[in-house]
Every structure is written in C-alpha cells, then in structure tokens.
N, C-alpha and C. Protein backbone atom coordinates (compact mmCIF):
# COMPACT_ATOMS: atom_id res chain seq x y z
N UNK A 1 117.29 107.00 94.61
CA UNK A 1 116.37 106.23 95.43
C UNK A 1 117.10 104.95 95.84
N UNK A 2 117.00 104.54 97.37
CA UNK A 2 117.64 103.49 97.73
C UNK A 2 116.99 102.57 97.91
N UNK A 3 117.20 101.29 97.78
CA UNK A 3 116.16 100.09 97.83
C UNK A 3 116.95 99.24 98.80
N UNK A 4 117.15 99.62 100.26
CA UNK A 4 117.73 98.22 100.88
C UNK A 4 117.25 97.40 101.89
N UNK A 5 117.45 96.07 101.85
CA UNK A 5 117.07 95.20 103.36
C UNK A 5 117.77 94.84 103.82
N UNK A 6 117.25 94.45 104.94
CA UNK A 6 118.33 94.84 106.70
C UNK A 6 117.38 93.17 107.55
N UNK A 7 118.83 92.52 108.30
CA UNK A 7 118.11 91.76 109.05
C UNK A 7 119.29 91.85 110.16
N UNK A 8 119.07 91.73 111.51
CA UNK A 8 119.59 91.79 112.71
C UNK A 8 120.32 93.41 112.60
N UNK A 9 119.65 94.73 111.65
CA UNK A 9 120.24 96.16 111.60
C UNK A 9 121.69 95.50 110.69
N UNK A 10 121.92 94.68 110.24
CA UNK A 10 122.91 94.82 109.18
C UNK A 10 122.48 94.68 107.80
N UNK A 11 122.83 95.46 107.00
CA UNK A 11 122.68 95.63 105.83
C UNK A 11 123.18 94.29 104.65
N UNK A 12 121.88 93.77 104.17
CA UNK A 12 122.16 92.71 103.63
C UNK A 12 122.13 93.26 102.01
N UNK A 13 121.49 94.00 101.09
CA UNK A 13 121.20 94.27 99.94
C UNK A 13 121.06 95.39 99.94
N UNK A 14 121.40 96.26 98.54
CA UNK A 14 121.01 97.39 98.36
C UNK A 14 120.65 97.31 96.71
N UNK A 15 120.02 98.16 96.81
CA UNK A 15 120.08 98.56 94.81
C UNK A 15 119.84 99.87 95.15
N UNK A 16 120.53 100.48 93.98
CA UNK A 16 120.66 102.08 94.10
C UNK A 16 120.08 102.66 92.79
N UNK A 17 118.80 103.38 92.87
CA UNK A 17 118.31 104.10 91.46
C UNK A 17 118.63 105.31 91.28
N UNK A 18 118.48 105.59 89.90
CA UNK A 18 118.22 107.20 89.62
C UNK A 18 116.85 107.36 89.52
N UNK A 19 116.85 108.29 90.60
CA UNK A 19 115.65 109.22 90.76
C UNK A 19 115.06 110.08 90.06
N UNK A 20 116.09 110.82 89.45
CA UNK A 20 115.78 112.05 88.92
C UNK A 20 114.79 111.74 87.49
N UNK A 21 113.59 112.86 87.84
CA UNK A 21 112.42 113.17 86.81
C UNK A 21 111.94 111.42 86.86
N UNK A 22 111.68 110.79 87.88
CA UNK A 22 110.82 109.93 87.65
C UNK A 22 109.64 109.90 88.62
N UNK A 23 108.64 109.26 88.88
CA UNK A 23 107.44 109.31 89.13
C UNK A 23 107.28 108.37 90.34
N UNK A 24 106.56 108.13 91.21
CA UNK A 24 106.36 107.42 92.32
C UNK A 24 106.27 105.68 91.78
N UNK A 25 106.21 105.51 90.28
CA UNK A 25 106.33 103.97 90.12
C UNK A 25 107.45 104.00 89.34
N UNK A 26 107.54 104.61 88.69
CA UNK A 26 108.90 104.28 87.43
C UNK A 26 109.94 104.27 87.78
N UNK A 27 110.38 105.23 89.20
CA UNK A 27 111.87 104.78 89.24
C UNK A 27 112.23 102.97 89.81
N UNK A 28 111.38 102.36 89.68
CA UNK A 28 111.90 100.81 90.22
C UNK A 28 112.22 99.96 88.70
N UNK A 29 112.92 100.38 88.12
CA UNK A 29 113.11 99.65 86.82
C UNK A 29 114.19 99.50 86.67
N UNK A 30 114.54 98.82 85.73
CA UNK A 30 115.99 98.30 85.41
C UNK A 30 117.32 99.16 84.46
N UNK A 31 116.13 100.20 84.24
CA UNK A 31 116.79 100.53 83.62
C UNK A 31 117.38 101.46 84.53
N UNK A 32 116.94 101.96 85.52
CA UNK A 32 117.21 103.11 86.39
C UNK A 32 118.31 102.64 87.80
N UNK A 33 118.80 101.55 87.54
CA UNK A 33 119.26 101.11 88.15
C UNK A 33 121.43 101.80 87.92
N UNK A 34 121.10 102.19 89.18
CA UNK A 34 123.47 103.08 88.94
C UNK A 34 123.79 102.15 89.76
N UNK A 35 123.91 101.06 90.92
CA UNK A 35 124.55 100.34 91.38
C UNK A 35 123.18 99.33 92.47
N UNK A 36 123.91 97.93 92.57
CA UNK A 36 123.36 97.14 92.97
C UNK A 36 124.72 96.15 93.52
N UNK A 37 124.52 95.79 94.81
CA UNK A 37 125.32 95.01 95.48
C UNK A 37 125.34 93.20 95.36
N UNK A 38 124.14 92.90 94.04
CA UNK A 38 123.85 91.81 93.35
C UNK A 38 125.23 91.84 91.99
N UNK A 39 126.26 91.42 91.74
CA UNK A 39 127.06 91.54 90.88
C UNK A 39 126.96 90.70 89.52
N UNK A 40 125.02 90.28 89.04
CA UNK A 40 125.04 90.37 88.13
C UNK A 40 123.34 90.92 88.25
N UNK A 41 123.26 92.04 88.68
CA UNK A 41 121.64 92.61 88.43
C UNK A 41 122.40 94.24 87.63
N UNK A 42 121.86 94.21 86.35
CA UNK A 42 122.26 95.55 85.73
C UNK A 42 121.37 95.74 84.74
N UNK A 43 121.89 97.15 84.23
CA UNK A 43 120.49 97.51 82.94
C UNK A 43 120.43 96.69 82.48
N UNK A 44 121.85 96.18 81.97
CA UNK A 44 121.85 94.74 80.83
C UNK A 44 121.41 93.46 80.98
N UNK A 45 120.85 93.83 82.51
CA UNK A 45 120.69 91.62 83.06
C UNK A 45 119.04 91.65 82.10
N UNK A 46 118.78 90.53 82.26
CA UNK A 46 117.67 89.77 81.54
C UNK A 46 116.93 89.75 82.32
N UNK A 47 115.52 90.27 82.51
CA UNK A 47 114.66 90.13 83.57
C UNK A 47 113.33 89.52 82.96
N UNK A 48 112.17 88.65 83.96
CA UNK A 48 111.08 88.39 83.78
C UNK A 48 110.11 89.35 84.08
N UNK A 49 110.78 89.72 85.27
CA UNK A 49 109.83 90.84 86.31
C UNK A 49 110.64 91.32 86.78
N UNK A 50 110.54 93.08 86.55
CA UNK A 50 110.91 94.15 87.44
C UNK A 50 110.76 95.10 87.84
N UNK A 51 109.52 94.86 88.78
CA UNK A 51 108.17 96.12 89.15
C UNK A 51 108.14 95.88 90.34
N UNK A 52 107.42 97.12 90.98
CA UNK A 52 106.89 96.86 92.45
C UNK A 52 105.61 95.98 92.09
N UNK A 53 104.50 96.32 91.11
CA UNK A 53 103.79 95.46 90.89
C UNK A 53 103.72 94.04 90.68
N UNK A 54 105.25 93.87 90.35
CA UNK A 54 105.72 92.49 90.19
C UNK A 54 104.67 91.38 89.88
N UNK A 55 104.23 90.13 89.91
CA UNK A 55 103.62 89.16 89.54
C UNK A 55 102.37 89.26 90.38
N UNK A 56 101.28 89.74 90.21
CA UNK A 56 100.16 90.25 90.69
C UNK A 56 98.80 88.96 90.94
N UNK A 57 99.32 87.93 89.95
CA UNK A 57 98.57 86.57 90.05
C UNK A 57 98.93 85.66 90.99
N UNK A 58 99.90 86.11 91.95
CA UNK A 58 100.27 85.28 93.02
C UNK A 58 100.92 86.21 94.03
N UNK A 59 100.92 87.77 93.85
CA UNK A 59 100.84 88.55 95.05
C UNK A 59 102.46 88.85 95.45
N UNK A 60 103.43 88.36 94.31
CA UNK A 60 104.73 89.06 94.53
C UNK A 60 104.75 90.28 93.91
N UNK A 61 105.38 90.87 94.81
CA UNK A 61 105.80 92.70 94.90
C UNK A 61 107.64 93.10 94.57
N UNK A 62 107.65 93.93 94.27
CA UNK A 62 109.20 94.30 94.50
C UNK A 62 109.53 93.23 93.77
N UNK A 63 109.37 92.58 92.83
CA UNK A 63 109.58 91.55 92.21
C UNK A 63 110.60 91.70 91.22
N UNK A 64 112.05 91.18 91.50
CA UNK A 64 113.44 91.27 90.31
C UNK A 64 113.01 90.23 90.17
N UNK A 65 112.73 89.38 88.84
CA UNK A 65 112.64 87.73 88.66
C UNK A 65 113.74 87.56 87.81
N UNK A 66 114.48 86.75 86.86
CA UNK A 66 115.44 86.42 86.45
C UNK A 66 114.09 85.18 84.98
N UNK A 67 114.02 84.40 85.40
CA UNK A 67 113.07 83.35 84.79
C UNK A 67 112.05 82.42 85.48
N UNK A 68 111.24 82.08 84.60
CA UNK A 68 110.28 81.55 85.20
C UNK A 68 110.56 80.30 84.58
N UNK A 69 110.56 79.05 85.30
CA UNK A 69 111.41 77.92 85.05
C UNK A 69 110.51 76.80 85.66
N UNK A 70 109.37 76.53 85.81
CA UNK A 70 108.67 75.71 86.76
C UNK A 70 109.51 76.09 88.69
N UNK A 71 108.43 75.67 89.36
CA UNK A 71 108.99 76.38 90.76
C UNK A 71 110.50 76.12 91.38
N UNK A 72 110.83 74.74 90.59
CA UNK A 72 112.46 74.71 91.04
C UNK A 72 113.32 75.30 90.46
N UNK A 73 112.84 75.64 89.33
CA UNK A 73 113.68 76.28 88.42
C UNK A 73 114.09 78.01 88.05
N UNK A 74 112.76 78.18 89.09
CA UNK A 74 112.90 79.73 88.80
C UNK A 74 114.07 80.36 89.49
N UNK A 75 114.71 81.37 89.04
CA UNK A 75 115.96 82.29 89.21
C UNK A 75 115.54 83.78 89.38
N UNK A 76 115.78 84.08 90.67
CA UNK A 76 115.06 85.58 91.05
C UNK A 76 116.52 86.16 91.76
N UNK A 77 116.41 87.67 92.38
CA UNK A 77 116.99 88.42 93.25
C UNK A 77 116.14 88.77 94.00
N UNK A 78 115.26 89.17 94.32
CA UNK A 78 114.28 89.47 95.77
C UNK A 78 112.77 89.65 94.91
N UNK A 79 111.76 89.12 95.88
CA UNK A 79 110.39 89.47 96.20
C UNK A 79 110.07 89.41 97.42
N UNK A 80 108.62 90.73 97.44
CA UNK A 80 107.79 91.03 98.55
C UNK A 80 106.74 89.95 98.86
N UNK A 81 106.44 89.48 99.34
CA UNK A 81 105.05 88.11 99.34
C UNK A 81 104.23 88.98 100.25
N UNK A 82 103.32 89.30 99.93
CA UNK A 82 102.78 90.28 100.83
C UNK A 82 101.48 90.11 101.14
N UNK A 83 100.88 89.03 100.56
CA UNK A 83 98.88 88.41 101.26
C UNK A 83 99.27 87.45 101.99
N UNK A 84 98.17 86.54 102.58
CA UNK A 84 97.98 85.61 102.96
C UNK A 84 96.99 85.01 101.75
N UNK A 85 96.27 85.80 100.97
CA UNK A 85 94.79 85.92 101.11
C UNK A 85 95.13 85.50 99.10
N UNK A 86 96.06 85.04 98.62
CA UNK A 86 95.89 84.88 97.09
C UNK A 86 95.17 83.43 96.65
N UNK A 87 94.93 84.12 95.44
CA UNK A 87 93.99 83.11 94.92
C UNK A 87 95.09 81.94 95.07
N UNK A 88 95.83 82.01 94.20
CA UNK A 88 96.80 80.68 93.62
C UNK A 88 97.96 81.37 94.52
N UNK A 89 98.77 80.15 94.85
CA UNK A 89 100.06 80.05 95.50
C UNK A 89 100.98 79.09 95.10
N UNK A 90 101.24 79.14 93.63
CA UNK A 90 102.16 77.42 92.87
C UNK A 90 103.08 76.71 93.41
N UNK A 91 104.38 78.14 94.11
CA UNK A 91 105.69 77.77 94.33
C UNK A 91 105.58 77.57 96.26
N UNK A 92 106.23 76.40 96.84
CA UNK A 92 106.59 76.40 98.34
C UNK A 92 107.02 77.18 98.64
N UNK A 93 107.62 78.69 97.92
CA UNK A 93 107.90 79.87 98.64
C UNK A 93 107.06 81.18 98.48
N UNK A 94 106.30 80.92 97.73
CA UNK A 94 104.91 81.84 98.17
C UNK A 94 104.20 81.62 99.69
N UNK A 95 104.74 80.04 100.29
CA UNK A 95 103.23 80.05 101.52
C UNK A 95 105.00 79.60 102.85
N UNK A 96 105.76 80.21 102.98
CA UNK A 96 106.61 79.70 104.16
C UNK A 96 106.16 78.70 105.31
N UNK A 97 106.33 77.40 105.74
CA UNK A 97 105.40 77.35 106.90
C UNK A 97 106.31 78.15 108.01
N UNK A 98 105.47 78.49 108.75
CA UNK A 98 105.93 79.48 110.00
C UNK A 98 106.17 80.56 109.73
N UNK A 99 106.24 81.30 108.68
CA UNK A 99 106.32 82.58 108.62
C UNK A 99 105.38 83.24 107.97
N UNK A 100 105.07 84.43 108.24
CA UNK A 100 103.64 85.55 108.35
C UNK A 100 104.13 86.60 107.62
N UNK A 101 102.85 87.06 107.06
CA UNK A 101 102.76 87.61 105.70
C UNK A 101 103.07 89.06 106.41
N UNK A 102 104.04 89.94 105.72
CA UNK A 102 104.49 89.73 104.80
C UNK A 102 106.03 89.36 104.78
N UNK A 103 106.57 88.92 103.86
CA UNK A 103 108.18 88.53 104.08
C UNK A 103 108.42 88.34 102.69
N UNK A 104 110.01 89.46 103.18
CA UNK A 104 110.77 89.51 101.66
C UNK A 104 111.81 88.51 101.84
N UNK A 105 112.08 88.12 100.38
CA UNK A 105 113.07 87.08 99.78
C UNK A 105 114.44 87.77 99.23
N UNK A 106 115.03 87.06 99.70
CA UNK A 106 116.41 87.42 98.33
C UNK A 106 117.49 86.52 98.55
N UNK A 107 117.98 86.79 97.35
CA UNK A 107 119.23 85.78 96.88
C UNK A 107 120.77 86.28 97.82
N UNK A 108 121.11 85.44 98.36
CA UNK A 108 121.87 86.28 99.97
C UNK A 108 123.31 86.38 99.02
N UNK A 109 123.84 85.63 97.62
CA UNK A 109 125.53 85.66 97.70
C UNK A 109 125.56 86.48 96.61
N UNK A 110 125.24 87.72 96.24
CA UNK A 110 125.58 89.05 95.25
C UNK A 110 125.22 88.43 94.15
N UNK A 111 123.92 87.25 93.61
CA UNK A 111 123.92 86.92 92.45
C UNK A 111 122.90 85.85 92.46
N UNK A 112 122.17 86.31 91.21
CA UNK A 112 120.52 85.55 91.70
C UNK A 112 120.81 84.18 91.77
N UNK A 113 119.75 83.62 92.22
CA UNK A 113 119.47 82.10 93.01
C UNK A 113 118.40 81.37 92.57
N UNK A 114 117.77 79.99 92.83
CA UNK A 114 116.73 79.75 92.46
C UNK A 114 115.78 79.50 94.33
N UNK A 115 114.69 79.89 93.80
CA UNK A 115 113.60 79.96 94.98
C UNK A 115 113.29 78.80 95.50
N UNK A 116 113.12 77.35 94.79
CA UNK A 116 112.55 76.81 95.76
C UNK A 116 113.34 75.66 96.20
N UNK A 117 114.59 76.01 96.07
CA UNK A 117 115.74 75.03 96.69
C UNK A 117 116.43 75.09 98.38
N UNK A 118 115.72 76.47 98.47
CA UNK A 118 116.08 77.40 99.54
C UNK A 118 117.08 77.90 99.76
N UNK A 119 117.92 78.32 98.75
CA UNK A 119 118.92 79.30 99.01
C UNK A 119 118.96 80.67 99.07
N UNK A 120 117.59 80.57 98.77
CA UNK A 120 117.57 82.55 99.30
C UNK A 120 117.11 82.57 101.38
N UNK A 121 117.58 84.08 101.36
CA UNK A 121 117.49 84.35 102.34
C UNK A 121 115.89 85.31 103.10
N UNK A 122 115.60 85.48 103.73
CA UNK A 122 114.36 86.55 104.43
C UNK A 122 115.09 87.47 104.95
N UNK A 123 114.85 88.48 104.63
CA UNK A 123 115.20 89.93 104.94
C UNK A 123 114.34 89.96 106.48
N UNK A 124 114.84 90.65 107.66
CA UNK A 124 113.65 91.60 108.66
C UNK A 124 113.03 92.93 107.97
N UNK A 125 113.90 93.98 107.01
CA UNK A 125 113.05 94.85 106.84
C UNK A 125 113.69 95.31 105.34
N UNK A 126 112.67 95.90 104.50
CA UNK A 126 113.26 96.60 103.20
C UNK A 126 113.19 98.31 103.80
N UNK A 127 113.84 98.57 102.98
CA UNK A 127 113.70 100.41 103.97
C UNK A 127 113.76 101.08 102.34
N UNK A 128 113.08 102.28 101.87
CA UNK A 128 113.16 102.88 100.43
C UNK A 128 113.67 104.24 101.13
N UNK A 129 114.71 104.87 100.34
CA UNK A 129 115.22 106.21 101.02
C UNK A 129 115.12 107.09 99.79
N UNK A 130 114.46 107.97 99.83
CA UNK A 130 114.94 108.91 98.59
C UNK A 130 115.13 110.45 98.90
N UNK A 131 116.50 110.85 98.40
CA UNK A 131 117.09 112.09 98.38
C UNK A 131 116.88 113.26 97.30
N UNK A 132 116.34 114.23 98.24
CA UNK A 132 115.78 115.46 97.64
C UNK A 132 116.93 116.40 97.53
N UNK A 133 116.18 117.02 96.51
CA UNK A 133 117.44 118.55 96.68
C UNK A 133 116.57 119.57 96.44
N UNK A 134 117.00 120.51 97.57
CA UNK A 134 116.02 121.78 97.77
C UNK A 134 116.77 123.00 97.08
C-alpha cells in the first residue's frame, strides 16, 4: 500500500506499507511500514500518533506525530486537518488563515519537523495506491 503526496504533480512524500493480510485500517501502522522517503520514520521511530484516526479531539487524520510538546514544540511527519467544524483547535496549524479544509501537512526535508514554526510544507494531494494480485 502506497501512501503518497503530490503538489504541482511532483512527488513530494511517500511511505510504502505491507499490505499483505491486513484490513482496511491496520495496514497504516508503523509497524507495517518497508520504506519511507522520511529518513528517520521506521518501525523503530518513536511515535505519539500513527493512525488514520490520528488525534480525533482536534480532527487530525493520517496523523504520524513524533511528540506532543506544547504547540511549538510538537514534532510530526504529516497530518490530514480535515473539518472546519472542531470543537477545539489549540495549535495555529490546525486553523491556516487562507487555507480551506481540508489540507495535508508534512515535514518537506526527509525528517520530522516541528508544526508551528512553519517549516512544514502543504501537500495539493495525498493519493493511497494498493496492489492486488489476482
């Protein structure tokens, strides 16, 4: 299963899972992870969050977090922000001004970042590919 985002059709990120014998939620885990173009996201990295369900009290999705550090401090590889409509919104990169829901985040130099310094980047699109065998 491929996990990548794309802005101007060039390929900015990928993470690459194993698919095999997993279920429409489980393959997004860390552990299922065979290559990632982040050169320190691996089975072995340390995660807060690493679900599509991701942080559900403030409406991040696709959520790799790294730590939760107060909002300057936090250290992620990509989230989905995907309401307008959440209760709580803590961090200045839950609410973008000028940009419309939804919009993914990520850490643009192969190695997580912190969120609210603005060194991550906005993806145009995440694309999920998964290969069958008949």
């Amino acid at each position: 299963v491929k996990v990548e985002l794309f802005t101007n059709g060039k390929l900015d990120l990928g993470i690459y899972f194993d698919g095999n014998l997993s279920t429409s939620s489980n393959w997004f885990s860390k552990e299922r992870i065979r290559f990632s173009t982040f050169n320190d996201l691996t089975q072995s990295s340390t995660v807060n969050f690493f679900s599509m369900d991701g942080d559900q009290t403030v409406d991040r999705h696709f959520y790799i977090s790294n730590i939760y550090s107060g909002c300057p401090g936090d250290l992620f590889w990509m989230v989905a922000i995907d309401t307008a409509d959440a209760n709580y919104r803590p961090c200045d990169y839950d609410k973008l001004p000028g940009k419309e829901y939804p919009y993914i985040l990520y850490a643009p130099n192969q190695h997580k970042t912190t969120l609210n310094d603005g060194t991550y980047a906005v993806a145009e699109k995440m694309v999920i590919s998964i290969l069958t065998f008949i």
